[in-house]
N, C-alpha and C. Protein backbone atom coordinates (compact mmCIF):
# COMPACT_ATOMS: atom_id res chain seq x y z
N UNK A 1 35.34 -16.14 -18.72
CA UNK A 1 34.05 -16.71 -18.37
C UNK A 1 33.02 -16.26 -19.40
N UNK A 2 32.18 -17.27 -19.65
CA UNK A 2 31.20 -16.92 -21.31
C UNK A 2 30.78 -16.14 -20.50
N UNK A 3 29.19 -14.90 -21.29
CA UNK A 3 28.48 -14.46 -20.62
C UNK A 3 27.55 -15.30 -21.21
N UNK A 4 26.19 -14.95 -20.48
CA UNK A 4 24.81 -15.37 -20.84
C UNK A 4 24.17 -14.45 -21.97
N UNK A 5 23.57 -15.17 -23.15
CA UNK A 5 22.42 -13.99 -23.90
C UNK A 5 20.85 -13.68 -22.77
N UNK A 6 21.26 -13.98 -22.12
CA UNK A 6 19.83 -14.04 -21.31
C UNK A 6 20.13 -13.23 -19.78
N UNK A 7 19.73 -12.13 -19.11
CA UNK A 7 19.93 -11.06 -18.58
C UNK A 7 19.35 -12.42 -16.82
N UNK A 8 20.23 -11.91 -15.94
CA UNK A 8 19.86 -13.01 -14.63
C UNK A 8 18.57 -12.45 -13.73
N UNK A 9 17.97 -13.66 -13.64
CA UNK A 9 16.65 -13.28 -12.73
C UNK A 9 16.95 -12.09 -11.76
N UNK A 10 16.56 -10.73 -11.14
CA UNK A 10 16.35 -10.23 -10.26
C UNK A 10 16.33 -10.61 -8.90
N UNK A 11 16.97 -10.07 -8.34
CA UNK A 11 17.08 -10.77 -6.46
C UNK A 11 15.82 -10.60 -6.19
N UNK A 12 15.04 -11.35 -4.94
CA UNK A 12 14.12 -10.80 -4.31
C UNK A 12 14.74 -10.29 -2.79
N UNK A 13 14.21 -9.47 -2.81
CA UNK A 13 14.88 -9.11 -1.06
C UNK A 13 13.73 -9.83 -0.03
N UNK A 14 13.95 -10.06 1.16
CA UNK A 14 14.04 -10.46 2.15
C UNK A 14 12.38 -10.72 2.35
N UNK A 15 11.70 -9.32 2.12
CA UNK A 15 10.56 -10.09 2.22
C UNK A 15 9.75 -10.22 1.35
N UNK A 16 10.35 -10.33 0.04
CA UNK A 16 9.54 -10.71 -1.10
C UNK A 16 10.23 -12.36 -1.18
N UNK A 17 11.20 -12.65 -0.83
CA UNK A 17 11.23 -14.02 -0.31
C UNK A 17 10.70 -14.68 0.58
N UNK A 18 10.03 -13.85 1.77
CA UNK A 18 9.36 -14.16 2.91
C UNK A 18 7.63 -14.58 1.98
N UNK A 19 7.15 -13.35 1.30
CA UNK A 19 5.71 -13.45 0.53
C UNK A 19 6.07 -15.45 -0.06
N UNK A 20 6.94 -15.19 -1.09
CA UNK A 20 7.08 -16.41 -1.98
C UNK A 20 6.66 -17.46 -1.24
N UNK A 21 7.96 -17.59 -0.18
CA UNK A 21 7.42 -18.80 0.58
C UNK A 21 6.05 -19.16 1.20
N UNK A 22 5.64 -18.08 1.65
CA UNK A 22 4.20 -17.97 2.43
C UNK A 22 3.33 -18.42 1.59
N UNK A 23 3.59 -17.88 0.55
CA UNK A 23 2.53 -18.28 -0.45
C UNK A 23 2.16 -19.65 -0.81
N UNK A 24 3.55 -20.17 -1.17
CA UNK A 24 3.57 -21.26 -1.61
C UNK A 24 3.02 -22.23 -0.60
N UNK A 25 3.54 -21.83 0.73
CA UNK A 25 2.82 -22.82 1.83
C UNK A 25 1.94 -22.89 2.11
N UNK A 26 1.18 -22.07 1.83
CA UNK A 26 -0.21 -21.80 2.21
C UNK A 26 -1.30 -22.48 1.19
N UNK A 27 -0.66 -22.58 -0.66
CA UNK A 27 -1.00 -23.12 -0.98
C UNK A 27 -0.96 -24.90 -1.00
N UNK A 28 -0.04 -24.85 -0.42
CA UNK A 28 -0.11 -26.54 -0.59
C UNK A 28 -0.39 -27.15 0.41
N UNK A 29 -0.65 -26.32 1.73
CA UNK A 29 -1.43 -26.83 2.64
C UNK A 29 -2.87 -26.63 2.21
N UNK A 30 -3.59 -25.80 1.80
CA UNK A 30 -5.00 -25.86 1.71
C UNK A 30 -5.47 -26.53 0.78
N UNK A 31 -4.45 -26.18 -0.66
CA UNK A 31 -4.95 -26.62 -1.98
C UNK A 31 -5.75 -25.40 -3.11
N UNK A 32 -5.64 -24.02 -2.33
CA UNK A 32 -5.70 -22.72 -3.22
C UNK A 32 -4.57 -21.81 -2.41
N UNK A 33 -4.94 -20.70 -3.06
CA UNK A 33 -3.90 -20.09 -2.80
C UNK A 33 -4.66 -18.96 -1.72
N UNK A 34 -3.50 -18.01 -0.74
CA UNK A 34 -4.29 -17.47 0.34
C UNK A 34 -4.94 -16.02 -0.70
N UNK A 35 -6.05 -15.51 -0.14
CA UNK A 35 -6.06 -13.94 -0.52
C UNK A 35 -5.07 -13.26 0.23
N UNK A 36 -5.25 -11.79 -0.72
CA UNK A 36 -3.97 -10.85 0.43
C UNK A 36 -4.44 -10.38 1.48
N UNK A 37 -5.74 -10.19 1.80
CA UNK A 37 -5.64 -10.31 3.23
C UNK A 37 -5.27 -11.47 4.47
N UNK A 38 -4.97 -12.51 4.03
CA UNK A 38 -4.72 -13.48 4.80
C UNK A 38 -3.20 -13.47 4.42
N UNK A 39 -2.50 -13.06 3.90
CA UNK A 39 -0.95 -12.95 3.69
C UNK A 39 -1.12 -11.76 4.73
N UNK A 40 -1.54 -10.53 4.76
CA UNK A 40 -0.74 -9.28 5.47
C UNK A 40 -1.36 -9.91 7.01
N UNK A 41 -2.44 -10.54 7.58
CA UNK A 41 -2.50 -11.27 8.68
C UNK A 41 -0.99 -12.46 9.14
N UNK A 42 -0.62 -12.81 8.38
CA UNK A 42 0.28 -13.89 8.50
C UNK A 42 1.70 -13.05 9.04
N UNK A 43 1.28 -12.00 7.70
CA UNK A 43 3.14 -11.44 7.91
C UNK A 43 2.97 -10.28 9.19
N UNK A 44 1.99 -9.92 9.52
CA UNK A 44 1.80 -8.99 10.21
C UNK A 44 1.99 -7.33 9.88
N UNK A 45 1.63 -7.05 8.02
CA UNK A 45 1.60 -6.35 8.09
C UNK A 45 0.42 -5.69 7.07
N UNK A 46 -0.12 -4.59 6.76
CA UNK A 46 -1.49 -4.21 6.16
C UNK A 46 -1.31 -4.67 4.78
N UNK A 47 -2.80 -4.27 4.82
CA UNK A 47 -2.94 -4.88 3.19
C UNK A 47 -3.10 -4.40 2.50
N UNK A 48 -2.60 -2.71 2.20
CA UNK A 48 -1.84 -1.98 1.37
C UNK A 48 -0.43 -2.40 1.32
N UNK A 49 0.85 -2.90 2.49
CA UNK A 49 1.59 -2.75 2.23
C UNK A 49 2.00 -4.69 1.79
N UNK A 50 1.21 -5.33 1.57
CA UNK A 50 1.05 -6.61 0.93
C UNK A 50 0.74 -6.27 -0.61
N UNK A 51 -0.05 -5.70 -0.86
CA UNK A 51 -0.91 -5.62 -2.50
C UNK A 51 1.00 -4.78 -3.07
N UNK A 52 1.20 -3.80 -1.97
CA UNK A 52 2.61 -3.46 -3.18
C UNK A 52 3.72 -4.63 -2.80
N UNK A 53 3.85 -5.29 -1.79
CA UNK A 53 5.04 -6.35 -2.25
C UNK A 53 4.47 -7.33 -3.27
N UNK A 54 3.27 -7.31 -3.31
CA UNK A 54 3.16 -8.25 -4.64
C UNK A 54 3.16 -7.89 -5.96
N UNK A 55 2.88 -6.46 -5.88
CA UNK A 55 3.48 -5.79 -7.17
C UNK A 55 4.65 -5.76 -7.39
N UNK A 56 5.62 -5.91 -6.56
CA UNK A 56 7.20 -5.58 -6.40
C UNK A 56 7.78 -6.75 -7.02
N UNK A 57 6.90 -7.83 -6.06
CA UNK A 57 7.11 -9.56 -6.56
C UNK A 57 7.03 -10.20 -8.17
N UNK A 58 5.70 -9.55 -8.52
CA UNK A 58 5.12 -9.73 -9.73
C UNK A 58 6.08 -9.60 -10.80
N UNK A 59 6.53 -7.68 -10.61
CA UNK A 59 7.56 -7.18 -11.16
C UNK A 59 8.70 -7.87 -11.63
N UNK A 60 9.39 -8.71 -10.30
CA UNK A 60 10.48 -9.47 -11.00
C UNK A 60 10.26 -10.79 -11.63
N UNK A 61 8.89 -11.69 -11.73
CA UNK A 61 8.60 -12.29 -12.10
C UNK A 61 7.97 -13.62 -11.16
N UNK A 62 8.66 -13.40 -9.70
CA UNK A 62 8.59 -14.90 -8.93
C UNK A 62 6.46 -15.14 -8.43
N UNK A 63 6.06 -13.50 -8.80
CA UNK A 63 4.37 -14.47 -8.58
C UNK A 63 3.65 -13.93 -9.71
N UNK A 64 2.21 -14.50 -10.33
CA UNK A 64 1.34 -13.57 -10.26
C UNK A 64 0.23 -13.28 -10.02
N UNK A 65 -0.33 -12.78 -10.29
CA UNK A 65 -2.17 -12.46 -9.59
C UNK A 65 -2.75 -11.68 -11.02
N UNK A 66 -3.91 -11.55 -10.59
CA UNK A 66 -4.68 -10.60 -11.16
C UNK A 66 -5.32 -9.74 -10.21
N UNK A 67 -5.18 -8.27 -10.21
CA UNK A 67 -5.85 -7.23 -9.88
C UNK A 67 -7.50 -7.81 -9.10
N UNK A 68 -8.19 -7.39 -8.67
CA UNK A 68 -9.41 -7.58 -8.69
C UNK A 68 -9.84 -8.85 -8.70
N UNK A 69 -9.28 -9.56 -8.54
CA UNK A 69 -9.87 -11.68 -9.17
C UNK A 69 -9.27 -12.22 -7.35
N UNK A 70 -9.94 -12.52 -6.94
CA UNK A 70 -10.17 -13.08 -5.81
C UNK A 70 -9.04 -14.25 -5.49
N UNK A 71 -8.44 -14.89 -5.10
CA UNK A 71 -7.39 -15.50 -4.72
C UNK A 71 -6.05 -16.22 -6.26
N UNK A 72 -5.92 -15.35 -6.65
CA UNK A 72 -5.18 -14.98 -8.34
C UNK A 72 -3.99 -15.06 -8.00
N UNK A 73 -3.16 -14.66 -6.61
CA UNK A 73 -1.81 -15.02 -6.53
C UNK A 73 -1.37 -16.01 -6.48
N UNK A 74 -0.36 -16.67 -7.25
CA UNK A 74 0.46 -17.91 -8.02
C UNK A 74 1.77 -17.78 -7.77
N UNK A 75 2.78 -18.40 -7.09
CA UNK A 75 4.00 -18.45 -7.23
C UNK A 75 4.36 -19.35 -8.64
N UNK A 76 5.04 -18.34 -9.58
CA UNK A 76 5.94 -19.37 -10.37
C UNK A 76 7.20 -20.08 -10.36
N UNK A 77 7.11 -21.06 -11.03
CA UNK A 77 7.78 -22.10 -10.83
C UNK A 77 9.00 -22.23 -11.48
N UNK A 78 10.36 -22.04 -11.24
CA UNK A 78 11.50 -21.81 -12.32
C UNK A 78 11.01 -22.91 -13.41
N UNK A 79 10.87 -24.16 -13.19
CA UNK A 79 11.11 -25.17 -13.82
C UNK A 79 9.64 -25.58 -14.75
N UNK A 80 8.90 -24.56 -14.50
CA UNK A 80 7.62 -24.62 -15.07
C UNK A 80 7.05 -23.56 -16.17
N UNK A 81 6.89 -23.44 -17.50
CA UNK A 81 6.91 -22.62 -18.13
C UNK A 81 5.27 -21.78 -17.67
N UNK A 82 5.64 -20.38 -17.77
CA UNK A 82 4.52 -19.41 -17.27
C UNK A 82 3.05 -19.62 -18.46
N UNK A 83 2.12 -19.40 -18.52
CA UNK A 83 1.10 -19.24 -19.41
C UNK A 83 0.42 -17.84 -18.91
């Protein structure tokens, strides 16, 4: 079996797949994206322990945000190149 020159995306566990989705739904129902306090309301859990799954998330690549910038979290898109 060939290998790949290119190292395979990172798993997300369970509830950094749970964030992704949320996210994403939330954006395409409203038309922005939620802040993290309205994610750790959703998931039911604080919003310290939201700000680090999205660091965790970030980490492997599936969102991103900016620090400090007011509704900055973005799910990326496999099929969409990042900027």
């Amino acid at each position: 079996m060939p290998t790949s020159p290119f190292p395979a995306p990172p798993l997300l566990s369970v509830r950094q797949a749970q964030l992704v989705r949320l996210v994403e739904a939330m954006t395409d129902q409203r038309g922005y994206p939620p802040s993290l306090r309205e994610v750790a309301l959703e998931m039911g859990v604080s919003f310290g322990r939201v700000a680090q799954l999205v660091r965790s998330t970030a980490a492997k690549g599936a969102v991103t945000y900016a620090p400090g910038v007011a509704r900055s979290l973005r799910v990326v898109k496999a099929d969409r190149p990042r900027r």
